[in-house]
Protein backbone atom coordinates (compact mmCIF):
# COMPACT_ATOMS: atom_id res chain seq x y z
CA UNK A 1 126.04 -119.57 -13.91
CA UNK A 2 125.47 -115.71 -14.22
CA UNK A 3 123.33 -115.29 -17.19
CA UNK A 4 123.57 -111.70 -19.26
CA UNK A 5 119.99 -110.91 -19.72
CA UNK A 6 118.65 -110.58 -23.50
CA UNK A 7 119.37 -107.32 -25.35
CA UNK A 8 115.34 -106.45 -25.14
CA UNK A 9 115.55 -106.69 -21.27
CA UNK A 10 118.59 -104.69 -20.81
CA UNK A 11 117.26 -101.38 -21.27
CA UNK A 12 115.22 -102.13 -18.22
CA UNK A 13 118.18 -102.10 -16.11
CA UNK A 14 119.48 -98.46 -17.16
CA UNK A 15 116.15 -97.22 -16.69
CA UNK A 16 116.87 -93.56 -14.67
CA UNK A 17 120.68 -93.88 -15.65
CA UNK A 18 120.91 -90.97 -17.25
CA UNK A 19 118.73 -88.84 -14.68
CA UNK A 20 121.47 -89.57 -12.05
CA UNK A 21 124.10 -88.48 -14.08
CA UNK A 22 122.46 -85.60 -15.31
CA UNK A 23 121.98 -84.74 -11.91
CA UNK A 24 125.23 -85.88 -10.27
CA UNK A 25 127.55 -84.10 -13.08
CA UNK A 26 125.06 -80.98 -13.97
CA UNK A 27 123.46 -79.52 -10.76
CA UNK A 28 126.75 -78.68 -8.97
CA UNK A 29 127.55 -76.51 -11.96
CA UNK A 30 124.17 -75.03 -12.45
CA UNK A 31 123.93 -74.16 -9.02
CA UNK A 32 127.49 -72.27 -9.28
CA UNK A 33 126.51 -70.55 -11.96
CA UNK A 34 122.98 -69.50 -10.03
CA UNK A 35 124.95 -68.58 -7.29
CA UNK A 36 127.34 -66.51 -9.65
CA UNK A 37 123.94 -64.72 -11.34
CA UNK A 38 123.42 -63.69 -8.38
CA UNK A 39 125.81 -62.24 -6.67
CA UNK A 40 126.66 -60.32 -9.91
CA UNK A 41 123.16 -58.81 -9.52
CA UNK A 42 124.16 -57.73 -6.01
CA UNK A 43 127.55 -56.47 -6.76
CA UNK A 44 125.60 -53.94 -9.41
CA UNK A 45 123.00 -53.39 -7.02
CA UNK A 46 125.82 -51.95 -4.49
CA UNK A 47 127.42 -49.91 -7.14
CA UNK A 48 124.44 -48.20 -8.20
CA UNK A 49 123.13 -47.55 -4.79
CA UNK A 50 126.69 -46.43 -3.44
CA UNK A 51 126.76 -43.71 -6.75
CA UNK A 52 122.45 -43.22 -5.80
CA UNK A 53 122.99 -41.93 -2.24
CA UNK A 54 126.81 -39.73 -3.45
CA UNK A 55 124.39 -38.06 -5.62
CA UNK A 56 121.45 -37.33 -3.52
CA UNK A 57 123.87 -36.38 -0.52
CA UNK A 58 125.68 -34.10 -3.27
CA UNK A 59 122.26 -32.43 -4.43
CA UNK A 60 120.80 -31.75 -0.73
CA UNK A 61 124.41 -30.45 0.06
CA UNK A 62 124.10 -28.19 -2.85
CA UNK A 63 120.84 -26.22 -1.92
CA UNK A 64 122.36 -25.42 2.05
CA UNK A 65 122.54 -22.02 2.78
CA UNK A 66 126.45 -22.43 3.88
CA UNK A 67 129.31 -25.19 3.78
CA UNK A 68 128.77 -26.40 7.82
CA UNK A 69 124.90 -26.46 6.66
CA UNK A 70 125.85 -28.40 3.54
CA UNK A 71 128.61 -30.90 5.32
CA UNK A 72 125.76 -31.42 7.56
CA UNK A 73 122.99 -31.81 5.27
CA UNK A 74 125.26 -34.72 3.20
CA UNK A 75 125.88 -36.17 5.92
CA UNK A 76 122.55 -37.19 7.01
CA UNK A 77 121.01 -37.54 3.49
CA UNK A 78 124.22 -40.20 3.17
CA UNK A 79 123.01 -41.87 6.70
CA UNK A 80 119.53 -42.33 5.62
CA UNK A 81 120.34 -43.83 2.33
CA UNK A 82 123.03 -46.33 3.50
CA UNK A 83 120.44 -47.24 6.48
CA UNK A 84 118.34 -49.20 4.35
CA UNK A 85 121.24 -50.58 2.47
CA UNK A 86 123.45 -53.70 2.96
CA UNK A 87 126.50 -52.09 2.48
CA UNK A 88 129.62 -53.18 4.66
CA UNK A 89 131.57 -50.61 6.48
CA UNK A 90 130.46 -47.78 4.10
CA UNK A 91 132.38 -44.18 4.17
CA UNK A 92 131.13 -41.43 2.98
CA UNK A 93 133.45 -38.00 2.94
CA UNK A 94 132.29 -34.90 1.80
CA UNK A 95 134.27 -31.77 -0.09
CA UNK A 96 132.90 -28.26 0.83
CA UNK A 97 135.85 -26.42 -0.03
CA UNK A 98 134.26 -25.08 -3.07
CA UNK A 99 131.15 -23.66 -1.46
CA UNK A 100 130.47 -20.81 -3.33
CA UNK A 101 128.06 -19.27 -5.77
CA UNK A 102 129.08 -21.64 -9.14
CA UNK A 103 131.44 -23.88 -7.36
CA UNK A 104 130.75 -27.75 -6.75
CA UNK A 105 130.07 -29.78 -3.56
CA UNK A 106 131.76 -33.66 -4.13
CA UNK A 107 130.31 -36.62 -2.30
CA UNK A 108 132.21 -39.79 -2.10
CA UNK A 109 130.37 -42.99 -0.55
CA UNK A 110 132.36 -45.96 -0.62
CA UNK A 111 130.76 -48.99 0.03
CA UNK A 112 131.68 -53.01 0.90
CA UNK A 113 129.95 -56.10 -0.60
CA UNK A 114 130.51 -59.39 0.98
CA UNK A 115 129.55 -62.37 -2.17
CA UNK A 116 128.16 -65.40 -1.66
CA UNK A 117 131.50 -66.32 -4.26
CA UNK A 118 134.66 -64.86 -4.06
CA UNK A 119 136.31 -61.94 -1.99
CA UNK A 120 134.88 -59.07 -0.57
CA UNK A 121 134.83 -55.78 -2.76
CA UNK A 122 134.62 -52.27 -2.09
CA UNK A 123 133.13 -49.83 -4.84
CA UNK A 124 133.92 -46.34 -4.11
CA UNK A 125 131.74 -43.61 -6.58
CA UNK A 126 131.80 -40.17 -6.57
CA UNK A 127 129.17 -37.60 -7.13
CA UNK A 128 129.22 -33.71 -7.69
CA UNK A 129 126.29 -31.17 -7.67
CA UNK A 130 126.61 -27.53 -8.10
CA UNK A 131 126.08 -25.05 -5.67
CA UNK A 132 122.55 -23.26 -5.85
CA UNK A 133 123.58 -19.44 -6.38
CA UNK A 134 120.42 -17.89 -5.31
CA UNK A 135 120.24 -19.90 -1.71
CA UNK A 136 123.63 -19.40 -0.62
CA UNK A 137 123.94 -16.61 1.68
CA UNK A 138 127.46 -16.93 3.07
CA UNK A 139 130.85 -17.33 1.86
């Protein structure tokens, strides 16, 4: 006959119940959530370094002493910023039109970010500088 064993002794037999639960029900969701941290992290990261290089591409644009110069000059600062970046298939276009003493040079780097959760994103920012009047020398 199958005994039950006294009340005292039955603790013994749950010993570590309550670890496998915790780790069966919890640890899928606390790794989620992890995993959600951080690609939130790297979803701001992207933003701020796709608006980082717009501006610096904007502002070495800006100083050129004329708009193929300037185009030229974005360009390449854009290049060297998205280089050390992992941004998927980034664009960058640049907007010389108003190259002129007081007018504005516009960057616009749009970048892709591939998360760990979820769908792809792009983030597209946009950056202006002013044009330098005392280093531009043609129109």
């Amino acid at each position: 006959m199958n005994r039950m064993p006294p009340l005292h002794h039955r603790h013994r037999l749950d010993r570590g119940a309550v670890s496998l639960e915790f780790v069966a029900g919890w640890l899928p969701l606390i790794v989620v959530l992890i995993l959600a941290v951080v690609d939130s992290i790297a979803a701001n990261s992207a933003k701020s370094d796709a608006y980082n290089i717009a501006r610096s591409a904007a502002r070495a644009a800006s100083i050129a002493t004329d708009a193929a110069a300037a185009h030229a000059e974005a360009e390449a600062v854009a290049a060297q910023g998205l280089d050390d970046r992992e941004c998927v298939d980034p664009e960058v276009v640049v907007d010389v039109g108003d190259f002129a003493p007081g007018g504005m040079v516009t960057v616009t780097v749009t970048c892709g970010f591939d998360p760990i959760l979820g769908t792809p994103r792009r983030y597209t920012k946009v950056a202006a500088s002013p044009v330098d009047q005392w280093r531009v020398t043609g129109p």
